[in-house]
Protein backbone atom coordinates (compact mmCIF):
# COMPACT_ATOMS: atom_id res chain seq x y z
CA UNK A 1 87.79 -201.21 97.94
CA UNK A 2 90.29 -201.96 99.88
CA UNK A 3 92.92 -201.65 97.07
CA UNK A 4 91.40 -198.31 95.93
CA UNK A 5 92.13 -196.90 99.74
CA UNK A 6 95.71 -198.21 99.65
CA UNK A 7 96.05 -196.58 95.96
CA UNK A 8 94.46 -193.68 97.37
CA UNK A 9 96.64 -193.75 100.33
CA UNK A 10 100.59 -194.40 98.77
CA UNK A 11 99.69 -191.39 95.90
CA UNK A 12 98.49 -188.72 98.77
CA UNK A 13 101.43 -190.10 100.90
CA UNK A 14 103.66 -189.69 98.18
CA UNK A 15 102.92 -185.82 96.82
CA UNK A 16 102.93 -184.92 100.06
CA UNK A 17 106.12 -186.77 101.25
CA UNK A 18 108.01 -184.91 97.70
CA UNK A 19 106.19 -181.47 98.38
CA UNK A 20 107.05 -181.69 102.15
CA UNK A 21 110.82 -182.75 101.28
CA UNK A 22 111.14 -180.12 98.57
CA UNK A 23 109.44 -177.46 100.84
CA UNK A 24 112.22 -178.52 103.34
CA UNK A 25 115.08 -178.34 100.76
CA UNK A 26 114.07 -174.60 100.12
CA UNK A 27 113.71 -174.02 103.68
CA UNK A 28 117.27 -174.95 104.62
CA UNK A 29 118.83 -173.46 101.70
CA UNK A 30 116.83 -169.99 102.13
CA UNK A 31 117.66 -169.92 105.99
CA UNK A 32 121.70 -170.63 104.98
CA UNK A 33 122.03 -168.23 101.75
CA UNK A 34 119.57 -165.56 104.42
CA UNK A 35 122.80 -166.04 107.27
CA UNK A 36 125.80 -165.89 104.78
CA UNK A 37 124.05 -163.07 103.40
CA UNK A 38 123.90 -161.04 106.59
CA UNK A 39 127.04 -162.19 107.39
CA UNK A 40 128.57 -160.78 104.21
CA UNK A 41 127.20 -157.69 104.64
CA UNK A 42 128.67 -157.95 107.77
CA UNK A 43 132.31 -157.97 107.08
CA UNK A 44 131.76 -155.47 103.78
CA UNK A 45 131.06 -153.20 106.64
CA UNK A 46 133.94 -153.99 108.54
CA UNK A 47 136.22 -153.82 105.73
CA UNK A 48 134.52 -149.95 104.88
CA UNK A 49 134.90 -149.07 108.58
CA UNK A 50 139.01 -150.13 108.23
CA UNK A 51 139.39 -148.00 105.66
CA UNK A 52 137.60 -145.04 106.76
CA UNK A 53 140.36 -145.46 110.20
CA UNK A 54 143.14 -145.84 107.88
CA UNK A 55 143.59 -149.16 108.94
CA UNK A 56 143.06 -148.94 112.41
CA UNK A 57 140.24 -152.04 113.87
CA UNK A 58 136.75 -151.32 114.22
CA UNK A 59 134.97 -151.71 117.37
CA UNK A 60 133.31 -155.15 117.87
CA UNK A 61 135.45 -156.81 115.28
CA UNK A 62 136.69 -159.73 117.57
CA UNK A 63 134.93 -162.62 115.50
CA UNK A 64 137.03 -161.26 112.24
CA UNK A 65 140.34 -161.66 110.78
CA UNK A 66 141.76 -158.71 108.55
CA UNK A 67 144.64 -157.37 106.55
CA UNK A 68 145.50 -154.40 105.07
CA UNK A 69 147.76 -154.27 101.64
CA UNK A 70 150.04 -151.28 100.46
CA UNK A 71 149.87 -150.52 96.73
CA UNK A 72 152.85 -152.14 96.22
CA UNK A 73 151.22 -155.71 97.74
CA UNK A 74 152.38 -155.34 101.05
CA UNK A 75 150.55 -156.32 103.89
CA UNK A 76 151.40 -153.20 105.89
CA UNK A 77 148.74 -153.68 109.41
CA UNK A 78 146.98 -157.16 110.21
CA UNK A 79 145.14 -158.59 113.67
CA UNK A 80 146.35 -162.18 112.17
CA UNK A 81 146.94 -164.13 109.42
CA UNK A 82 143.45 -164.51 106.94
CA UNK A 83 142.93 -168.60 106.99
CA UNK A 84 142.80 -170.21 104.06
CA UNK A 85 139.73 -172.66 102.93
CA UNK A 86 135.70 -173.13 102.32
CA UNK A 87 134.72 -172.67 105.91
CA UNK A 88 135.24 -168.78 106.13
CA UNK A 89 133.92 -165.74 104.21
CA UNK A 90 136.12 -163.70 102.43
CA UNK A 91 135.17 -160.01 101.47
CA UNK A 92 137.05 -157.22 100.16
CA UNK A 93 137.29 -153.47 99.57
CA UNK A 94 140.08 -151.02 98.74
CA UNK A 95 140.16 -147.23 98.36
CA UNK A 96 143.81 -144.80 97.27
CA UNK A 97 145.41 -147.85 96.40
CA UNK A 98 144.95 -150.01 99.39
CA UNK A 99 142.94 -153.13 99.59
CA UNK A 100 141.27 -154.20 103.33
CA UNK A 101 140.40 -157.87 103.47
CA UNK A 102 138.42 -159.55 105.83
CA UNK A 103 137.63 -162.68 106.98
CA UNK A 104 134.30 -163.68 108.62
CA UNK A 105 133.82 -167.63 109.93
CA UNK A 106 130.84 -169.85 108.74
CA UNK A 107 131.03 -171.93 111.70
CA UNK A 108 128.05 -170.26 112.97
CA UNK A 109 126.07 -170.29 109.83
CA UNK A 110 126.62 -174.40 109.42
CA UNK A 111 125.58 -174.60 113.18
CA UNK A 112 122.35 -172.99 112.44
CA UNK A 113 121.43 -174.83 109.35
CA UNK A 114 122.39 -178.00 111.10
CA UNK A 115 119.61 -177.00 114.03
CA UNK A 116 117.03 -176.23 111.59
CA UNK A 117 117.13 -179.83 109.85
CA UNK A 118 117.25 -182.02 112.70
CA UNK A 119 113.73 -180.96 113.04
CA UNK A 120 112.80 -181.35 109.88
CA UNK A 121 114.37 -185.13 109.82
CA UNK A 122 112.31 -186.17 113.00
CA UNK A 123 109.08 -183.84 112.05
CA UNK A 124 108.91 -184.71 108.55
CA UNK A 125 108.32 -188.66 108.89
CA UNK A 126 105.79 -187.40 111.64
CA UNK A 127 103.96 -185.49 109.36
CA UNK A 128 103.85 -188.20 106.54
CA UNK A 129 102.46 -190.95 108.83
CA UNK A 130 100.00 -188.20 110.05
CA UNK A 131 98.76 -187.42 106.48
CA UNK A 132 98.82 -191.21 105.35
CA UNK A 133 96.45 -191.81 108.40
CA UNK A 134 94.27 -188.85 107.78
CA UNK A 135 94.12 -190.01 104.16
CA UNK A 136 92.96 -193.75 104.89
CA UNK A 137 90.23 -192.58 107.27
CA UNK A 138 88.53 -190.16 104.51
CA UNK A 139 89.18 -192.16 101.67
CA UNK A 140 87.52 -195.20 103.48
CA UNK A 141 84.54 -192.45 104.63
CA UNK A 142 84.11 -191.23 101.21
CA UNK A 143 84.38 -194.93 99.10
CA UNK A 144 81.88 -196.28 101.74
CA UNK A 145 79.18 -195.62 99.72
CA UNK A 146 80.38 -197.09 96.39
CA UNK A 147 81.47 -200.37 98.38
CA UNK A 148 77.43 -200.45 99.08
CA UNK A 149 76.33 -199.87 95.71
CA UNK A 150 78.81 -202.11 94.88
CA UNK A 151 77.50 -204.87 97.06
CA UNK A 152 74.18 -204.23 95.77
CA UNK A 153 75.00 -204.25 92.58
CA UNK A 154 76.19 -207.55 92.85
CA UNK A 155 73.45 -208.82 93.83
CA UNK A 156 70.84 -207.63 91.36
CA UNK A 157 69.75 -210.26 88.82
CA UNK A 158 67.69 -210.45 86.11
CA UNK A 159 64.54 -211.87 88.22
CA UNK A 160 65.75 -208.76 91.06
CA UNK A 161 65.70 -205.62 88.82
CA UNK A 162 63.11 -204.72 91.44
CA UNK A 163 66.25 -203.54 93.54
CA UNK A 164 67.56 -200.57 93.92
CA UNK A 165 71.11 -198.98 95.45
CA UNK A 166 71.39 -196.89 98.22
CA UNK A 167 71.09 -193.31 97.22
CA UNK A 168 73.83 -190.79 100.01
CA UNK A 169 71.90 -188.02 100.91
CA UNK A 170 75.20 -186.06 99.10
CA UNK A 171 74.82 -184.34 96.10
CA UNK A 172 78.28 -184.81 95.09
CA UNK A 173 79.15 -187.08 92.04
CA UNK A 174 78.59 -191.03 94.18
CA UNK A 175 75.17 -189.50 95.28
CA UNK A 176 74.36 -188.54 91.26
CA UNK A 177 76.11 -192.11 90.11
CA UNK A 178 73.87 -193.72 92.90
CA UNK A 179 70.57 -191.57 91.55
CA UNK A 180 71.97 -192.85 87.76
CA UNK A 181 71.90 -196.21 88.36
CA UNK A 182 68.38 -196.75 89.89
CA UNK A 183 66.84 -194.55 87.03
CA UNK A 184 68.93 -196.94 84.97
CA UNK A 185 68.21 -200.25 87.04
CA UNK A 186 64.39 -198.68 86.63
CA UNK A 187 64.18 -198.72 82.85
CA UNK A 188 65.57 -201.73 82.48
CA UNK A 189 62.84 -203.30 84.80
CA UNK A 190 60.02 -201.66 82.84
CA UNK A 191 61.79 -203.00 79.67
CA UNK A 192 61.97 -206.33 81.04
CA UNK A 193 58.61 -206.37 81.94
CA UNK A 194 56.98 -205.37 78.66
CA UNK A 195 59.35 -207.68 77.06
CA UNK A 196 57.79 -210.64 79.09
CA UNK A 197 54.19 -209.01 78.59
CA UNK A 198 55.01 -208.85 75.15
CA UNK A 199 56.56 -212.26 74.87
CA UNK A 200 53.65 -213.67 76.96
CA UNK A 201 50.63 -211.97 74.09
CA UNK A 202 52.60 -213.07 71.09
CA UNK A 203 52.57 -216.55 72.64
CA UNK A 204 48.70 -216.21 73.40
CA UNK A 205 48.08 -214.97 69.79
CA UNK A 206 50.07 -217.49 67.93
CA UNK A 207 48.57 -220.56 70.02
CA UNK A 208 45.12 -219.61 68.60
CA UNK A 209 45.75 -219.72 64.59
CA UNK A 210 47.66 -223.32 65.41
CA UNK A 211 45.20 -224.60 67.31
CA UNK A 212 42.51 -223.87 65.05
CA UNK A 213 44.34 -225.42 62.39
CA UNK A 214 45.39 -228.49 64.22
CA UNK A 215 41.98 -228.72 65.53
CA UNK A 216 40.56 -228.76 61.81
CA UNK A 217 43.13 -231.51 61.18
CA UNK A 218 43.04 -233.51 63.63
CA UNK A 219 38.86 -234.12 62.85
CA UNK A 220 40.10 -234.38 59.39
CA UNK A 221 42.08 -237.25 60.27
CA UNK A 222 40.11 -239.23 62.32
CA UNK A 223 36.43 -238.27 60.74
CA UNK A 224 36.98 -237.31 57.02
CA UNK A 225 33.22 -237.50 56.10
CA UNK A 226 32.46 -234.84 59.12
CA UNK A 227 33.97 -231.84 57.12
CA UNK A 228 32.16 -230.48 54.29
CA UNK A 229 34.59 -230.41 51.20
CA UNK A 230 37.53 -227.91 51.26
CA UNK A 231 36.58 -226.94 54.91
CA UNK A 232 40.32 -227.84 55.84
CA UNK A 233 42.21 -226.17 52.87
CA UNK A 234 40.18 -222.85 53.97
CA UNK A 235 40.93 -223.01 57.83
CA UNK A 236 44.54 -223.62 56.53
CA UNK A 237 44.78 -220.68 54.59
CA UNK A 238 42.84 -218.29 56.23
CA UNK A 239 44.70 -219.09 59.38
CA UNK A 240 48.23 -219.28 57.91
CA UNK A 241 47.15 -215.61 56.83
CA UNK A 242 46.02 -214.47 60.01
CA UNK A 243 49.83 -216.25 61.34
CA UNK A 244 51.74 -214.40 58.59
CA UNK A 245 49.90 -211.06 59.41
CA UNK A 246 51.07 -211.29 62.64
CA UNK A 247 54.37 -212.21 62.39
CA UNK A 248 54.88 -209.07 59.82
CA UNK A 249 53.25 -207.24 62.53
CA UNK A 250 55.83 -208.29 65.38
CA UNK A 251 58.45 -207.70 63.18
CA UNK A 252 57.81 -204.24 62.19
CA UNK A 253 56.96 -204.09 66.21
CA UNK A 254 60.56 -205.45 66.98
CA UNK A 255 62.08 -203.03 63.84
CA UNK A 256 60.26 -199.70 65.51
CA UNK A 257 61.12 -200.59 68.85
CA UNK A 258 65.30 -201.15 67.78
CA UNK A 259 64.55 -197.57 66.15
CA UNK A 260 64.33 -198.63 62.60
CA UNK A 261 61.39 -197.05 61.86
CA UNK A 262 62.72 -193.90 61.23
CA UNK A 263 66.43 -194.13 60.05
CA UNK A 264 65.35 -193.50 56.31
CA UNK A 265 65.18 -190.01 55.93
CA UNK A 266 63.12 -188.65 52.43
CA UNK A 267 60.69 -186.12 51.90
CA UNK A 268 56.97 -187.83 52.13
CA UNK A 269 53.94 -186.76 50.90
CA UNK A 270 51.18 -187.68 53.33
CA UNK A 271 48.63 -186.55 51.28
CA UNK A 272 49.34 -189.26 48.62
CA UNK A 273 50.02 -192.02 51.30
CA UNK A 274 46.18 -190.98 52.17
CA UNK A 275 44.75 -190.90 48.94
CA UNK A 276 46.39 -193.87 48.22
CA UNK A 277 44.97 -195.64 51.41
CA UNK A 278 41.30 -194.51 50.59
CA UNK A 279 41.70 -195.81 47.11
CA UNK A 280 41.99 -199.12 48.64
CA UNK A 281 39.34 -198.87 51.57
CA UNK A 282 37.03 -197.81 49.10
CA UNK A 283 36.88 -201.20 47.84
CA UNK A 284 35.44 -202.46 50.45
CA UNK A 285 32.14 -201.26 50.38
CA UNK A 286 32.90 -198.11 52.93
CA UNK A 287 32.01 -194.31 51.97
CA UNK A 288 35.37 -192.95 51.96
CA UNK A 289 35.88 -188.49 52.39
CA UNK A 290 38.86 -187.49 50.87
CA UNK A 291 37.78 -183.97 50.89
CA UNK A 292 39.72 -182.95 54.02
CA UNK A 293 43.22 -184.20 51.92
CA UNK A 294 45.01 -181.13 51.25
CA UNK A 295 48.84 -180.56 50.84
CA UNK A 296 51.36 -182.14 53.41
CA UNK A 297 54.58 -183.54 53.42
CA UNK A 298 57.28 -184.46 56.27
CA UNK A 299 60.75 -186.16 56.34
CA UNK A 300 60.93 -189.98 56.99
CA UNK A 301 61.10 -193.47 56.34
CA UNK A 302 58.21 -194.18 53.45
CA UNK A 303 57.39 -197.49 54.15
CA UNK A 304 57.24 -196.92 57.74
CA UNK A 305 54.80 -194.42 57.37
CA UNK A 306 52.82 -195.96 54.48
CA UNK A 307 52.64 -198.62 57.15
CA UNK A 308 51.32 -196.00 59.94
CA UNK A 309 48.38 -194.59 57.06
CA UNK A 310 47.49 -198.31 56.46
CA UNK A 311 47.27 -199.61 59.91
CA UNK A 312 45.17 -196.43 60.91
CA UNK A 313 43.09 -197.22 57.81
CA UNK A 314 42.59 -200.35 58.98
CA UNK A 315 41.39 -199.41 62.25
CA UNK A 316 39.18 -197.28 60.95
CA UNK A 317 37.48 -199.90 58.41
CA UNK A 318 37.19 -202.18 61.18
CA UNK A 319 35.38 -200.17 63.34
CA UNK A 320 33.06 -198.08 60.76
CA UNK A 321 29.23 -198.13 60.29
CA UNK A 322 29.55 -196.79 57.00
CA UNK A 323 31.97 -194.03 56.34
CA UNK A 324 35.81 -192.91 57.13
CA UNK A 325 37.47 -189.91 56.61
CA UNK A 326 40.93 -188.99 55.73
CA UNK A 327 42.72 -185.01 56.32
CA UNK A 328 45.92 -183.72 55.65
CA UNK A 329 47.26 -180.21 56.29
CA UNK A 330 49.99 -178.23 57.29
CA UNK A 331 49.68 -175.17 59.94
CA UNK A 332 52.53 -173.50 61.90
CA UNK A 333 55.53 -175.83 60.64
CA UNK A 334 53.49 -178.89 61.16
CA UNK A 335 52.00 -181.19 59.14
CA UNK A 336 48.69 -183.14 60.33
CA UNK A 337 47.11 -186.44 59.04
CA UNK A 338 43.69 -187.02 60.55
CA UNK A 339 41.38 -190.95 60.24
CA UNK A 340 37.72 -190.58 61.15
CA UNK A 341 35.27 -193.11 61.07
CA UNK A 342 31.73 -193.20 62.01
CA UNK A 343 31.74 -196.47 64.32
CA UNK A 344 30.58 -196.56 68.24
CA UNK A 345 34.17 -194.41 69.20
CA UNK A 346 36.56 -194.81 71.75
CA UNK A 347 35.77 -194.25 75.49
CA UNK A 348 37.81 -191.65 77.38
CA UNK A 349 39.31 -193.25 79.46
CA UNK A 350 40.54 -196.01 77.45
CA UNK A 351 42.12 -193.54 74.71
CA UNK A 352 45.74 -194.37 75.62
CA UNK A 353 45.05 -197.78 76.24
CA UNK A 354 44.44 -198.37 72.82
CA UNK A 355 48.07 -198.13 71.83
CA UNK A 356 49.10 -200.39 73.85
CA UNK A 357 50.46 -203.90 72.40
CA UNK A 358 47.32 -206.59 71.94
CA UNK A 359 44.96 -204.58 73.34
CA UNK A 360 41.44 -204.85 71.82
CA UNK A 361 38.79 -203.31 73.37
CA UNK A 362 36.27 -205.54 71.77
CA UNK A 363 37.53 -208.68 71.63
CA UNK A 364 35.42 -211.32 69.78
CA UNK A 365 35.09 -208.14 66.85
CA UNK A 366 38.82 -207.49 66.52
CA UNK A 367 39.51 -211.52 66.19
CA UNK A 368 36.74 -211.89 63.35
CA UNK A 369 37.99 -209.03 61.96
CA UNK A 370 41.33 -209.82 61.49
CA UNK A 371 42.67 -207.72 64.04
CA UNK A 372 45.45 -208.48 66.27
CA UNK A 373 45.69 -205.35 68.58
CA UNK A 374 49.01 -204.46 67.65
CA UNK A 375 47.85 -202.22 64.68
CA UNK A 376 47.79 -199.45 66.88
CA UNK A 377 50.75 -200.14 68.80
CA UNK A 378 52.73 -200.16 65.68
CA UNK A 379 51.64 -196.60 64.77
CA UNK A 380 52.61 -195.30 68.14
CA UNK A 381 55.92 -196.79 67.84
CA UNK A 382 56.98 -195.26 64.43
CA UNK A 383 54.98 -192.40 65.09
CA UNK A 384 57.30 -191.71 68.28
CA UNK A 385 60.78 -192.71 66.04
CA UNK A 386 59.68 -190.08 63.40
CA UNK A 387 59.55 -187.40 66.63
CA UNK A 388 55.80 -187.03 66.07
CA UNK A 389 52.75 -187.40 68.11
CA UNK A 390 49.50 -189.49 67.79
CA UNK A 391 46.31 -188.93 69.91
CA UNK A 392 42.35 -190.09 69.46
CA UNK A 393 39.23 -188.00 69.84
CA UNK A 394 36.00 -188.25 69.18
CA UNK A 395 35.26 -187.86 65.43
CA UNK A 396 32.89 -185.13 64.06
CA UNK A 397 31.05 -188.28 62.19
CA UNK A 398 30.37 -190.10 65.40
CA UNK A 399 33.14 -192.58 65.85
CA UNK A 400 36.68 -192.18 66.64
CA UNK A 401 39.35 -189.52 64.98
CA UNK A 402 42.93 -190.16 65.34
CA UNK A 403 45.27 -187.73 65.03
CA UNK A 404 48.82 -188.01 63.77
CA UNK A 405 51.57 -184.52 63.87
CA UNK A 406 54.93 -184.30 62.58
CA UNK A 407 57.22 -181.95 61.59
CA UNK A 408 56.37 -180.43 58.38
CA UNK A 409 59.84 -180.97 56.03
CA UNK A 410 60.91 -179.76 52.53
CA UNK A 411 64.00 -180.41 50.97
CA UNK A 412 65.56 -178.79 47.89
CA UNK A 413 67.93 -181.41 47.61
CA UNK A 414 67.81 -184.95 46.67
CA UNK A 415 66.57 -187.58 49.22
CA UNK A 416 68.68 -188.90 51.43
């Protein structure tokens, strides 16, 4: 900081050290060219008044020298020689022939200037050193705040993103770069934070397909009578499935959350991504209503949002007693896809929850079902990179409706 004040210091000294010595300049030279000037109109009076008197001296004209010349170039009357050189005035003025000249001094003039810049030589330094002080003082008043932040910056690591920099009670730009960086400093906190939740439920949902199968193995090895035939081969694959479901799942977790989910940009047709979804639910035994599926269609990624029908699909399927329901429709420039299904529903107060990452509100269920609680998560995420909106309700069929909104989009053109 210290360099900044110095910096600050030598530039303030400086403009106002040049303005100062031009200012001075100006003065001198106005205050000179103001005296020669009166002096000049000085003797052009004189050498009128001569004239006028037909060459006789005007009164009060001790402090000037004069001549007067015949037409012929004769000096006919003179009170002395005119002197020659830079350090007089010479003015002149003539009338019938005859030319007056006279001759003022500058002696006087030079005397004046000189008393004007000796204080300017002694007051000017003054008035420098006075202005570089003055400077120092409020540049070190106004950077101390940054050197704070600065010192508190520096110590902030990744384990301290608790901390936060000291926020002047100014409202000038260090007190908005101060509010800036906590608000900053605070979102990287929260991100660090989910990223170790996050880190910390992937880790907890991984162990559990391994360990079953190493479990399975490991009785294989040392008993191989005490499993009945295949038993291994099928904990293998169903848990290798259950591992590559979930690794899809973080990945298209890790792809929303870097904002990939929504880059793609085509006209979609959520009606068919529904239909297409309850072709395939149907198969399962479920009663699946298609008769709230109407026209709809928004601007996005496809996959992404084929992935977003699905996962609420699955939810749904998971959850149902016996039926789901799918709706699409457009009202007011927005286009609305609706999942029902007619399972025990959501509670109230746990209707956000639910989108949050590896949350299952009924946990021994959502394992044997397949679920990992990120299903829901995943919708929120590409939901929220599309610009649209999810929220659950309670269903008119009992259970649980979720509600997706985005902006309804057409395009005449081709897709992007």
């Amino acid at each position: 900081m210290a360099d900044v004040r110095l910096r600050t210091t030598a530039a303030a000294v400086l403009v106002v050290s040049v303005a100062m010595l031009a200012g001075a300049l100006a003065l001198v030279f106005l205050v000179r060219g103001s005296l020669r000037d009166g002096l000049e109109a000085t003797a052009e009076q004189r050498a009128a008044a001569i004239l006028q008197q037909g060459g006789s001296p005007a009164p009060d004209d001790d402090d000037f020298s004069w001549q007067l010349t015949a037409p012929d170039g004769t000096v006919t009357r003179s009170d002395e020689p005119l002197p020659d050189g830079d350090d007089h005035l010479v003015v002149t003025d003539s009338e019938g022939g005859y030319r007056v000249s006279v001759a003022a001094s500058l002696e006087e003039v030079e005397e004046s200037t000189e008393a004007l810049i000796t204080p300017l030589a002694v007051g000017l330094p003054l008035l420098v050193l006075l202005v570089g002080g003055v400077t120092w003082v409020v540049a070190s008043r106004a950077l101390a705040p940054v050197e704070r932040i600065r010192r508190e910056v520096e110590a902030i690591t990744g384990d301290r993103l608790d901390r936060r920099v000291p926020e002047p009670a100014s409202r000038d730009e260090i007190g908005r770069l101060a509010r800036t960086m906590n608000q900053m400093l605070g979102r990287l906190q929260d991100s660090r934070d989910r990223q170790r939740e996050f880190v910390a439920d992937a880790s907890h949902e991984l162990r559990s397909p391994v360990a079953s199968i190493r479990q399975v193995a490991e009785v294989a090895q040392s008993h191989p009578a005490a499993l009945p035939d295949g038993e291994l081969a099928r904990t293998v694959l169903e848990e290798s499935a259950r591992l590559q479901r979930l690794v899809d799942q973080l990945l298209l977790l890790t792809r929303a959350d870097d904002g990939g989910a929504g880059r793609s940009c085509h006209d979609v047709d959520l009606d068919d991504l529904a239909l297409a979804e309850a072709k395939r639910v149907s198969r399962t035994g479920l009663v699946v209503d298609t008769r709230g599926v109407g026209p709809g269609r928004t601007r996005g990624d496809a996959s992404a949002l084929a992935q977003v029908v699905r996962n609420l699909a699955d939810n749904a399927a998971r959850h149902a007693v016996a039926t789901i329901a799918f709706g699409v429709r457009e009202s007011g420039g927005t286009a609305e896809l609706t999942v029902d299904d007619d399972g025990p529903g959501i509670p109230e107060d746990q209707r956000e929850r639910v989108f949050e990452r590896f949350v299952r509100l009924d946990e021994a269920r959502a394992r044997d079902a397949g679920g990992s609680g990120l299903g829901l998560a995943i919708v929120k995420e590409i939901v929220g990179a599309h610009g649209g909106t999810v929220a659950v309700t309670r269903s008119e069929v009992g259970g649980a409706r979720f509600t997706v909104r985005f902006q309804a989009g057409f395009s005449d053109g081709p897709a992007e």
